[in-house]
PDB file of N, CA and C in Angstrom:
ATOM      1  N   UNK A   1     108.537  48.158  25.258  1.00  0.00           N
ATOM      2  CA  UNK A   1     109.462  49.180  24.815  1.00  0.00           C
ATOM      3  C   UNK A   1     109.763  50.174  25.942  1.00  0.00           C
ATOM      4  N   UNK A   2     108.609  50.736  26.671  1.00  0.00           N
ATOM      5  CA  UNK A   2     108.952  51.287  27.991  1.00  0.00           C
ATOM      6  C   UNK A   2     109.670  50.760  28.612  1.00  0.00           C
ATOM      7  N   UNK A   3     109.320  49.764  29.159  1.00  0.00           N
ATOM      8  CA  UNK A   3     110.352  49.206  30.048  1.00  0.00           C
ATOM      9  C   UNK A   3     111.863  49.064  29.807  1.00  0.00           C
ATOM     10  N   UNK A   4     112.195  48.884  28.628  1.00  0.00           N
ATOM     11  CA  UNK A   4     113.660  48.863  28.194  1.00  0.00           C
ATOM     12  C   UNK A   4     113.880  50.138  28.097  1.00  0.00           C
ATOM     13  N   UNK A   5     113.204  51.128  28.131  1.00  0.00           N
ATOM     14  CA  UNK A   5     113.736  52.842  27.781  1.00  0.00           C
ATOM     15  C   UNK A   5     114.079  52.565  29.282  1.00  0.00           C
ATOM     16  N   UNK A   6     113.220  52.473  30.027  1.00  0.00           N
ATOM     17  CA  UNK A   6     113.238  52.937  31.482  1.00  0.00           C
ATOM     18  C   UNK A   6     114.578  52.218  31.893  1.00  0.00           C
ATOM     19  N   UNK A   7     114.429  50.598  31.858  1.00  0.00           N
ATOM     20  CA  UNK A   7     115.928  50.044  32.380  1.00  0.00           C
ATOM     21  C   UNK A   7     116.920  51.146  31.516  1.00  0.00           C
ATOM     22  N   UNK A   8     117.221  51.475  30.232  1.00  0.00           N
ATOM     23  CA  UNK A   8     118.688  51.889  30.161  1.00  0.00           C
ATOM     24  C   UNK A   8     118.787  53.299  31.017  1.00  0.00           C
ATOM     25  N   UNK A   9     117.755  53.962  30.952  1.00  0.00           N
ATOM     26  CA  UNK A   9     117.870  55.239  31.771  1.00  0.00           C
ATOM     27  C   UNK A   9     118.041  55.542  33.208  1.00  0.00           C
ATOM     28  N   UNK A  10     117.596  54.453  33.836  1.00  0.00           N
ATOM     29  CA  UNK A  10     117.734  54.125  35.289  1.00  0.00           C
ATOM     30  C   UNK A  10     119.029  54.623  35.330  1.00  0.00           C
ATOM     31  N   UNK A  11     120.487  53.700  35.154  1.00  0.00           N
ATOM     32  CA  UNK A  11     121.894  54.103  36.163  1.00  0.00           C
ATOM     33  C   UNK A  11     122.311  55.145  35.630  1.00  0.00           C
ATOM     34  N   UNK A  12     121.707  55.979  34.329  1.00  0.00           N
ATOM     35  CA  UNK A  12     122.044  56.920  34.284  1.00  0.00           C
ATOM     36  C   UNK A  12     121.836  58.621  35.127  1.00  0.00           C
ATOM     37  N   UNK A  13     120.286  58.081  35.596  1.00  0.00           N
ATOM     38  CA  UNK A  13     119.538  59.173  36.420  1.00  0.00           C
ATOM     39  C   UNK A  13     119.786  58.723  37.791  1.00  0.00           C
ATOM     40  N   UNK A  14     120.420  57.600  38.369  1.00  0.00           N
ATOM     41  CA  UNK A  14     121.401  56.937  39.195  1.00  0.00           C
ATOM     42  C   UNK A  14     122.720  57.879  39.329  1.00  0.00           C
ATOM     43  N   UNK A  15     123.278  57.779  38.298  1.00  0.00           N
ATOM     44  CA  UNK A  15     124.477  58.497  38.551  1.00  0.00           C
ATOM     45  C   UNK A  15     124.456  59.803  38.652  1.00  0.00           C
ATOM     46  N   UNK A  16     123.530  60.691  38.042  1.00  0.00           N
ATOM     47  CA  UNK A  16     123.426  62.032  38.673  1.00  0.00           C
ATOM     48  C   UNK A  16     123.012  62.478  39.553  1.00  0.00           C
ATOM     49  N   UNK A  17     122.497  61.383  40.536  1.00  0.00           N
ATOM     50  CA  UNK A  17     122.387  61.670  42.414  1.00  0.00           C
ATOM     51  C   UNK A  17     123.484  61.709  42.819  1.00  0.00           C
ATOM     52  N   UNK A  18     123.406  62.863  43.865  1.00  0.00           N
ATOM     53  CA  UNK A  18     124.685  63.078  44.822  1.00  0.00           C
ATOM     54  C   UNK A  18     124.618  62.392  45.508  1.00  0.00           C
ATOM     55  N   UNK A  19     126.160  62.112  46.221  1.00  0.00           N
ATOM     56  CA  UNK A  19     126.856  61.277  46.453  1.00  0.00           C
ATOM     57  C   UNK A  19     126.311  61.529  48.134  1.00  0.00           C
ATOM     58  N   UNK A  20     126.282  63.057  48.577  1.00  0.00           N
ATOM     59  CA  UNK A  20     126.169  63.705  49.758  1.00  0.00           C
ATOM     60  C   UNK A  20     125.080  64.368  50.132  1.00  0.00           C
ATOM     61  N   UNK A  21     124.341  64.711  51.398  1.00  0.00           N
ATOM     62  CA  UNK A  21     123.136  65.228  51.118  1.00  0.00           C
ATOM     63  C   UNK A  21     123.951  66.958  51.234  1.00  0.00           C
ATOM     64  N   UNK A  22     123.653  67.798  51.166  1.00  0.00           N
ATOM     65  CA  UNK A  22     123.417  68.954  51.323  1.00  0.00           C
ATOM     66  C   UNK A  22     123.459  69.284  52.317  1.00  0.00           C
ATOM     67  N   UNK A  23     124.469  70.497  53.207  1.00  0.00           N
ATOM     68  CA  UNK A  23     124.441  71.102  54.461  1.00  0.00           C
ATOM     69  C   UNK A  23     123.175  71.369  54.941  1.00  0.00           C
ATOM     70  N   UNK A  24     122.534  71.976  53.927  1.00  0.00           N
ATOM     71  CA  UNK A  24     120.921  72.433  54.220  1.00  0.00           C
ATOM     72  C   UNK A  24     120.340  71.287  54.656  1.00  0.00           C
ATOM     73  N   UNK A  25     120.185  69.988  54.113  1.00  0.00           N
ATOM     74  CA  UNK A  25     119.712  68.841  54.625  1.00  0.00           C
ATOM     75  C   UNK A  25     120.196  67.687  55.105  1.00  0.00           C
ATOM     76  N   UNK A  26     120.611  68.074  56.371  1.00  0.00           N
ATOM     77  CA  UNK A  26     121.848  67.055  56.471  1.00  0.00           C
ATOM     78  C   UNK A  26     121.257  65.687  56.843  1.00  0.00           C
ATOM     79  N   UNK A  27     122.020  64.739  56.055  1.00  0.00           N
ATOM     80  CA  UNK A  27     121.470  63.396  56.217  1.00  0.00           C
ATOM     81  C   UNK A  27     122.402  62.341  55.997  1.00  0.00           C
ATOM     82  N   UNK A  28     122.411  60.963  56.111  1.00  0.00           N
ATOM     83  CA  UNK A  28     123.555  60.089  56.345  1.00  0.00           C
ATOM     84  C   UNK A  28     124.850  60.682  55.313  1.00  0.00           C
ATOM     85  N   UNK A  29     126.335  60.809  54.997  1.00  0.00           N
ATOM     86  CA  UNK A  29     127.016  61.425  54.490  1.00  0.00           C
ATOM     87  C   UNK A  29     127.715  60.559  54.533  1.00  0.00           C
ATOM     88  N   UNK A  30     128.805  59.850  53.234  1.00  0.00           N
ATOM     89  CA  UNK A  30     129.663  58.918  53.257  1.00  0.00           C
ATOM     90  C   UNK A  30     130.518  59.517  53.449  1.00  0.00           C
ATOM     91  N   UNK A  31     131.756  58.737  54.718  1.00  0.00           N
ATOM     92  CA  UNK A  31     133.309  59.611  54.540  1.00  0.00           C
ATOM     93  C   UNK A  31     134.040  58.417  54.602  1.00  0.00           C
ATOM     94  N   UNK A  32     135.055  58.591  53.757  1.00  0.00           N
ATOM     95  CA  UNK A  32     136.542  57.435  53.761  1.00  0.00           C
ATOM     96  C   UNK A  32     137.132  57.367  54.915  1.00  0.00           C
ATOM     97  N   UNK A  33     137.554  58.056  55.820  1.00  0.00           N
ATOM     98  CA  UNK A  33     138.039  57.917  56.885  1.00  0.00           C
ATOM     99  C   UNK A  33     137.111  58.454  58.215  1.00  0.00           C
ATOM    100  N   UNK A  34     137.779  57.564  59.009  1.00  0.00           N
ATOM    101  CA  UNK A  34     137.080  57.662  60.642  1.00  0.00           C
ATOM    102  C   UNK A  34     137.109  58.956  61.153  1.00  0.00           C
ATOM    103  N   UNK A  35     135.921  59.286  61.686  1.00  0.00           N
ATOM    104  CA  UNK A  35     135.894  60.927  62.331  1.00  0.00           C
ATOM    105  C   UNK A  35     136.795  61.156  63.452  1.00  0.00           C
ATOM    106  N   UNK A  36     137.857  62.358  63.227  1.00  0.00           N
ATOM    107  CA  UNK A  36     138.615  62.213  64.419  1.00  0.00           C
ATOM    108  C   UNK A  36     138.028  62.687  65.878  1.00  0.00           C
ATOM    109  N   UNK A  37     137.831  62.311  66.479  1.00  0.00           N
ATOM    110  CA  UNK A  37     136.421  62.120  67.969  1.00  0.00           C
ATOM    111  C   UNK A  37     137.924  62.385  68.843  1.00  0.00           C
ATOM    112  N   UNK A  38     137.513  63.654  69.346  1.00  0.00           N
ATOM    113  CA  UNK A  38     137.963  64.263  70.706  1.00  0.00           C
ATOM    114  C   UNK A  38     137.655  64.037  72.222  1.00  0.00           C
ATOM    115  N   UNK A  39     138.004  64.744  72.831  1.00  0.00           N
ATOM    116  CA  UNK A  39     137.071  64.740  74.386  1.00  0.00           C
ATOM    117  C   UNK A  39     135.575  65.193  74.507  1.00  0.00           C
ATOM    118  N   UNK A  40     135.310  64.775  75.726  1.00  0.00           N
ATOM    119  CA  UNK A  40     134.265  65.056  75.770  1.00  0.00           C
ATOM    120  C   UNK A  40     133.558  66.817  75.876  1.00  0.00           C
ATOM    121  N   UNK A  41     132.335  67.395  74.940  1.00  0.00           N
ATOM    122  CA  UNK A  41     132.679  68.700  74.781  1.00  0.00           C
ATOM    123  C   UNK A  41     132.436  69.334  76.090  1.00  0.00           C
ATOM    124  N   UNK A  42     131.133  69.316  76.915  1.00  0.00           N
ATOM    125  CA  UNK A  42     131.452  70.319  77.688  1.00  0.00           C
ATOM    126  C   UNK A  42     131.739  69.581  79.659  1.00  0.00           C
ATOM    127  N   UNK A  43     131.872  67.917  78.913  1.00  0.00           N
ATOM    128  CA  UNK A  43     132.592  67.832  80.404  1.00  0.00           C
ATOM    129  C   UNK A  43     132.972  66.730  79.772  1.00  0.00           C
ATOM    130  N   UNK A  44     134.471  65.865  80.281  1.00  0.00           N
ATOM    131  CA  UNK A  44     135.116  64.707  79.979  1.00  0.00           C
ATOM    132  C   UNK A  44     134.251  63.719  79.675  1.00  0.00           C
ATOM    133  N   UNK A  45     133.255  63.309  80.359  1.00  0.00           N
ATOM    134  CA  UNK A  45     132.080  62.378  80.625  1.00  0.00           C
ATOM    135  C   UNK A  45     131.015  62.186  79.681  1.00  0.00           C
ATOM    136  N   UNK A  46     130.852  63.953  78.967  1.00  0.00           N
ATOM    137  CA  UNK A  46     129.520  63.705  78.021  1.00  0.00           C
ATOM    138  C   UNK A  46     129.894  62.720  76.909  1.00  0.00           C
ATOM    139  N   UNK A  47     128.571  62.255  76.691  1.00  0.00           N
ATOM    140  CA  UNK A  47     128.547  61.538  75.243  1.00  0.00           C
ATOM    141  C   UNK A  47     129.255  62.040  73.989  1.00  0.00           C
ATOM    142  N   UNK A  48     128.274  63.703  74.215  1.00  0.00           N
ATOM    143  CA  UNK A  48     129.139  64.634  72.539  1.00  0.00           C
ATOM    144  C   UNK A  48     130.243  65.125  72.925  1.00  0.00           C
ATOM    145  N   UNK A  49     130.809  64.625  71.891  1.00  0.00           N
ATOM    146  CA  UNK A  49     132.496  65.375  71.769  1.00  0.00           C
ATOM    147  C   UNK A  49     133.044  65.801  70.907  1.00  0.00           C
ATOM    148  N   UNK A  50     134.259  66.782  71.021  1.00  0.00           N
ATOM    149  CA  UNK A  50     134.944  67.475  69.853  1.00  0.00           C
ATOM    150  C   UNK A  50     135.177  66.891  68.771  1.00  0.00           C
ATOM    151  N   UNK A  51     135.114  66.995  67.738  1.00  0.00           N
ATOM    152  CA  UNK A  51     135.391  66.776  66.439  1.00  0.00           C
ATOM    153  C   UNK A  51     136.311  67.458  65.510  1.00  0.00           C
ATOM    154  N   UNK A  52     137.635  66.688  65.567  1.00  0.00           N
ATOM    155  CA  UNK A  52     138.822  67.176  65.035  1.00  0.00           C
ATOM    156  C   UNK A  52     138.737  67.400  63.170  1.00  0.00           C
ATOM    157  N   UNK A  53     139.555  67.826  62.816  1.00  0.00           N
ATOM    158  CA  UNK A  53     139.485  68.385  61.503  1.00  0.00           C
ATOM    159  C   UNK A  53     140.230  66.617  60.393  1.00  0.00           C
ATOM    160  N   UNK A  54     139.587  66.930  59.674  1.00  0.00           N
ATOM    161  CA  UNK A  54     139.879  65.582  58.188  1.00  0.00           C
ATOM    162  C   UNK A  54     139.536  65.835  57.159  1.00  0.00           C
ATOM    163  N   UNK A  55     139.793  65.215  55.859  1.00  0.00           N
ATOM    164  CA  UNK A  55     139.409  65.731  54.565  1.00  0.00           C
ATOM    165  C   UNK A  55     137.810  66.381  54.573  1.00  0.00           C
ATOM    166  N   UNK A  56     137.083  65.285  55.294  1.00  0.00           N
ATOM    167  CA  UNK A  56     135.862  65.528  55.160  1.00  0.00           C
ATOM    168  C   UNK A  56     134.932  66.628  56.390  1.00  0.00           C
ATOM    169  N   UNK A  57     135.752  66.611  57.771  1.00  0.00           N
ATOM    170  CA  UNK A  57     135.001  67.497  58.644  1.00  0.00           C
ATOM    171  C   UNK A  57     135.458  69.048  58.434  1.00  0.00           C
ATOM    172  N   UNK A  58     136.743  69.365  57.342  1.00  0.00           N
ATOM    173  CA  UNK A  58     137.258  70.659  57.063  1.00  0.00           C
ATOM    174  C   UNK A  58     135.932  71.226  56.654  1.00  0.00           C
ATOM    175  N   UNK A  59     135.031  70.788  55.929  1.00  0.00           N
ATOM    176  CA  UNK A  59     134.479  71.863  55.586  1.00  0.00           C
ATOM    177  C   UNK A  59     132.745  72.432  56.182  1.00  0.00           C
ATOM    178  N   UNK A  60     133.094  71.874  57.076  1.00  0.00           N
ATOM    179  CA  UNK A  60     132.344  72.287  58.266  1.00  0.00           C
ATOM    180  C   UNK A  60     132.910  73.250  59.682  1.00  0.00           C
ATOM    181  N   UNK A  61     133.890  73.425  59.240  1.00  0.00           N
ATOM    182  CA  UNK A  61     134.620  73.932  60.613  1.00  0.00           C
ATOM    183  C   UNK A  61     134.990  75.645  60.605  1.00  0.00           C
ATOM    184  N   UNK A  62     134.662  76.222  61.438  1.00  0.00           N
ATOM    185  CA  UNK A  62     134.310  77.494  61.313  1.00  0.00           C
ATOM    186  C   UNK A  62     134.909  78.155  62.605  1.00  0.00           C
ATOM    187  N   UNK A  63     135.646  79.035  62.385  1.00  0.00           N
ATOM    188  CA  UNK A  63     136.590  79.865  63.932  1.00  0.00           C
ATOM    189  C   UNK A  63     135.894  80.290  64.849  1.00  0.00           C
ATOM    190  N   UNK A  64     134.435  80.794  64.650  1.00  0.00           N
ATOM    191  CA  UNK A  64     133.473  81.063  65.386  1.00  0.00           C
ATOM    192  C   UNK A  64     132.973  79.939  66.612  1.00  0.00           C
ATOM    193  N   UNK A  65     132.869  78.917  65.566  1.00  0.00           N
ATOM    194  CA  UNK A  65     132.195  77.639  66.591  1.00  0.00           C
ATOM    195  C   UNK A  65     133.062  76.811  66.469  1.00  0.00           C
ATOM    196  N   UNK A  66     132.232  76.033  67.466  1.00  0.00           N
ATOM    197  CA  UNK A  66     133.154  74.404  68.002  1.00  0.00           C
ATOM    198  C   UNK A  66     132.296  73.255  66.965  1.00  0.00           C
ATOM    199  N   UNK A  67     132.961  72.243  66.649  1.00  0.00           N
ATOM    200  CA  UNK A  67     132.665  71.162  65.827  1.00  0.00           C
ATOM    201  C   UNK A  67     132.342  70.540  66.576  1.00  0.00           C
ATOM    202  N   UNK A  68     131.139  69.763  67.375  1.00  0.00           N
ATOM    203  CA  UNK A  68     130.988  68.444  67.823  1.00  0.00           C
ATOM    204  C   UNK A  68     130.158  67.256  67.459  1.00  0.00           C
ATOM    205  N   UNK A  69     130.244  66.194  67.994  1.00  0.00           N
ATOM    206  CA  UNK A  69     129.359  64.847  66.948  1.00  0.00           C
ATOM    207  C   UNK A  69     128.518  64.538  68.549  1.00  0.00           C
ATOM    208  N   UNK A  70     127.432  64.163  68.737  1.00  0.00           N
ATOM    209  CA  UNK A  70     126.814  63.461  69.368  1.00  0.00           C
ATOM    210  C   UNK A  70     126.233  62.109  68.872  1.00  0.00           C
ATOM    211  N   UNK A  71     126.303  61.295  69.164  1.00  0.00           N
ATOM    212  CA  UNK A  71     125.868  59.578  68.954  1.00  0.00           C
ATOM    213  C   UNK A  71     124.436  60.227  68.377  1.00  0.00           C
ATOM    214  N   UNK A  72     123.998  59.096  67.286  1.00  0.00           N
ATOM    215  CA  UNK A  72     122.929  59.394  66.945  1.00  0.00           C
ATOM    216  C   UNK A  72     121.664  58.938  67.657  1.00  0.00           C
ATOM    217  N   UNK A  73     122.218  57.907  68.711  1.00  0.00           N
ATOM    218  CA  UNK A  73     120.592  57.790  69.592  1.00  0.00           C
ATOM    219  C   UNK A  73     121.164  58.453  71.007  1.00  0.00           C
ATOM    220  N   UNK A  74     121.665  59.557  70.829  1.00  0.00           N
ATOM    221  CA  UNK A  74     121.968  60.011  72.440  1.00  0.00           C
ATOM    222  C   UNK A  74     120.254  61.095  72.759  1.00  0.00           C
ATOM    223  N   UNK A  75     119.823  60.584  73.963  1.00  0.00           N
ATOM    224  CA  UNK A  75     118.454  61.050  74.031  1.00  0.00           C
ATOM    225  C   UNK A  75     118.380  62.521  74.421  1.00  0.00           C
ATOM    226  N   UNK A  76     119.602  62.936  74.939  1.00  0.00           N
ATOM    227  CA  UNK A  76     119.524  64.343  75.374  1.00  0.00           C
ATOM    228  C   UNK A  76     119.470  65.440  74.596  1.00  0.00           C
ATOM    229  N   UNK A  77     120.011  64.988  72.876  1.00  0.00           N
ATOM    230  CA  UNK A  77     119.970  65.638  71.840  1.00  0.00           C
ATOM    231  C   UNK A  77     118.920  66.928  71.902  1.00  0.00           C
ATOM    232  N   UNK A  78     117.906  67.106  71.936  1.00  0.00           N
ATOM    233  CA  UNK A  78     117.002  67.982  72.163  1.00  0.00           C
ATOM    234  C   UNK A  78     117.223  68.763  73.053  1.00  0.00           C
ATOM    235  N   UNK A  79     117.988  68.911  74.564  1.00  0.00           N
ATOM    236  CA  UNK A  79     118.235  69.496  75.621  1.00  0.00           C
ATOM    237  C   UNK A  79     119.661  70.086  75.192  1.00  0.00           C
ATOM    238  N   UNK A  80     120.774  69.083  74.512  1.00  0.00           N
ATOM    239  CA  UNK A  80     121.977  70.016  73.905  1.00  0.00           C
ATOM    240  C   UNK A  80     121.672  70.828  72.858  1.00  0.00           C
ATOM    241  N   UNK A  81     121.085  70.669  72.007  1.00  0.00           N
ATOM    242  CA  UNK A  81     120.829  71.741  70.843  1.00  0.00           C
ATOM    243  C   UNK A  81     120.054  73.366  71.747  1.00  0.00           C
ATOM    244  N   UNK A  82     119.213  72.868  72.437  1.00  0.00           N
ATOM    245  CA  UNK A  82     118.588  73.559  72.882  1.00  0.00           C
ATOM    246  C   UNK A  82     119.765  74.731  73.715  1.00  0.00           C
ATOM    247  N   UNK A  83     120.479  74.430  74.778  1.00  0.00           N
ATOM    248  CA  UNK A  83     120.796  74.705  75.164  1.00  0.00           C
ATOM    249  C   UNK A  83     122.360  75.298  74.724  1.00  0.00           C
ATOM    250  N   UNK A  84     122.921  75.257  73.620  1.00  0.00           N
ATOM    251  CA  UNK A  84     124.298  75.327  73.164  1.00  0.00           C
ATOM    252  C   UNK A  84     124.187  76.190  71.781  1.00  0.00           C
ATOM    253  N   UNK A  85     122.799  76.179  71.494  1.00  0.00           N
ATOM    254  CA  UNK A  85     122.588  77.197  70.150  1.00  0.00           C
ATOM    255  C   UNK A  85     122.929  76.056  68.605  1.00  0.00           C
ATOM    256  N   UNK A  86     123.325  74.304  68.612  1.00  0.00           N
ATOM    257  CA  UNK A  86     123.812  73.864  67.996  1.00  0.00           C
ATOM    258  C   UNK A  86     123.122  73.648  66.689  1.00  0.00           C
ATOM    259  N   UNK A  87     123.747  73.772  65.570  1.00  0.00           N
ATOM    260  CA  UNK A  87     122.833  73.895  64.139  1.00  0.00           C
ATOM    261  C   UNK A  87     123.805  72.484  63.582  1.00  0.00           C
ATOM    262  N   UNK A  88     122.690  71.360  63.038  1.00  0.00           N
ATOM    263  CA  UNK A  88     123.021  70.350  62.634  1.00  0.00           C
ATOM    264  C   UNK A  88     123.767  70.866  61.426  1.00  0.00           C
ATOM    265  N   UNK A  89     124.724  69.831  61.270  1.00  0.00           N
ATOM    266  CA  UNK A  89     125.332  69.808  59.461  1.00  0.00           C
ATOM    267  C   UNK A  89     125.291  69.221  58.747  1.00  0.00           C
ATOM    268  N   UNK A  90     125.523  67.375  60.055  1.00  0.00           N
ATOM    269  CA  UNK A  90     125.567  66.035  59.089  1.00  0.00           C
ATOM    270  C   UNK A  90     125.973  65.254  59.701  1.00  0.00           C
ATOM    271  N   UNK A  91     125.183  64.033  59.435  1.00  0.00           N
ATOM    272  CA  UNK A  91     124.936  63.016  59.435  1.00  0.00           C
ATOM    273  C   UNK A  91     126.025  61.671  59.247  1.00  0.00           C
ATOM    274  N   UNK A  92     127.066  61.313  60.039  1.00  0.00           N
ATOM    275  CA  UNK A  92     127.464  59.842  59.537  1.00  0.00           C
ATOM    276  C   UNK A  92     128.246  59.235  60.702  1.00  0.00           C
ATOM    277  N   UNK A  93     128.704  58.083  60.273  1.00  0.00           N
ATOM    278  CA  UNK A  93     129.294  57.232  61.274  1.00  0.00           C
ATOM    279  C   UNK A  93     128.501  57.257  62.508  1.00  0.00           C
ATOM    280  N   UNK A  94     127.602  57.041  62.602  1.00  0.00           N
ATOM    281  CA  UNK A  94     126.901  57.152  63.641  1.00  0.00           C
ATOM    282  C   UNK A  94     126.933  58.606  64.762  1.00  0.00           C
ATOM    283  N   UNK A  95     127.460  59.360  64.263  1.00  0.00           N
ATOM    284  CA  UNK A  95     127.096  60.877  65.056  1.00  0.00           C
ATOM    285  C   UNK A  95     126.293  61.705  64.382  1.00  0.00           C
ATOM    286  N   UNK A  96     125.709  62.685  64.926  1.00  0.00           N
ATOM    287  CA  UNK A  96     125.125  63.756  64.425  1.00  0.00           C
ATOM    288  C   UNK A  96     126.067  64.919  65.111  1.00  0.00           C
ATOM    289  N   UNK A  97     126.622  65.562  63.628  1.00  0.00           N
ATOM    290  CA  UNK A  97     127.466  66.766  63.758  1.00  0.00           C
ATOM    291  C   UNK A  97     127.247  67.971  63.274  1.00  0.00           C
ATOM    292  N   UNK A  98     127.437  69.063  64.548  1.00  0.00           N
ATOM    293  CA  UNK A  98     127.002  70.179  64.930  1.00  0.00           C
ATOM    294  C   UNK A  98     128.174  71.001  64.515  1.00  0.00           C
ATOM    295  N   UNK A  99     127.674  72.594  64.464  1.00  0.00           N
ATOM    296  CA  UNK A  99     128.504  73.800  64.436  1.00  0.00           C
ATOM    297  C   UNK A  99     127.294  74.469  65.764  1.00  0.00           C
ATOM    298  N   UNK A 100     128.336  74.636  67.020  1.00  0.00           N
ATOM    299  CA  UNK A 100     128.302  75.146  67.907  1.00  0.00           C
ATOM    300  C   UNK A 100     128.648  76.199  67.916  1.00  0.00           C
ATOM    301  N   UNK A 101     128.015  77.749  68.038  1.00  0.00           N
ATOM    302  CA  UNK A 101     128.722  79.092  68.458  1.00  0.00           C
ATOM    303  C   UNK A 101     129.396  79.322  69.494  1.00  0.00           C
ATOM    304  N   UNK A 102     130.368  79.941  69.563  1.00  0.00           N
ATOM    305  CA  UNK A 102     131.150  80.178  70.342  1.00  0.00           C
ATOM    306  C   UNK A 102     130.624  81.805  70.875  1.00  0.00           C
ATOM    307  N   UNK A 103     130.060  82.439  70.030  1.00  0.00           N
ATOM    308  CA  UNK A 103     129.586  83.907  70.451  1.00  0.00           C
ATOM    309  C   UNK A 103     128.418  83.950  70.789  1.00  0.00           C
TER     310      UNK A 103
END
């Protein structure tokens, strides 16, 4: 009898997981369309680059800072955050995307 409570309740406690993780915890994030990927941010050459605005990067984007994505196995990650003030947001398509201060 458990077990059949449990199967019907499953896709229901299924469906009330979000879809997205949380700014606070940013973690893989589904988006419908391709991230629009700019130049490179602070020289043509780097790996991380600007990150243009789309349904889904609007609401991360802030006049203060710069939007950028770095590859998710780029090893320098630790030396750019460090150095650029960058606060993760989220997670997908294979970048990890930042809100960079500008002040």
């Amino acid at each position: 009898m458990r077990a059949i409570i449990a199967a019907t309740l499953l896709p229901t406690l299924l469906a009330c997981t979000p879809a997205e993780e949380s700014v606070g915890n940013p973690g893989e994030t589904p988006t419908a369309e391709p991230l629009p990927l700019l130049g490179g941010y602070r020289d043509p050459a780097d790996q991380c680059v600007r990150v243009g605005e789309n349904a889904y990067t609007n609401q991360f984007l802030d006049d203060a800072a710069d939007f950028v994505g770095c590859p998710e196995d780029y090893e320098g990650v630790g030396v750019f955050e460090t150095e650029t003030g960058a606060q993760l947001v989220a997670v997908t398509q294979g970048y990890r995307l930042y809100s960079v201060p500008r002040r």
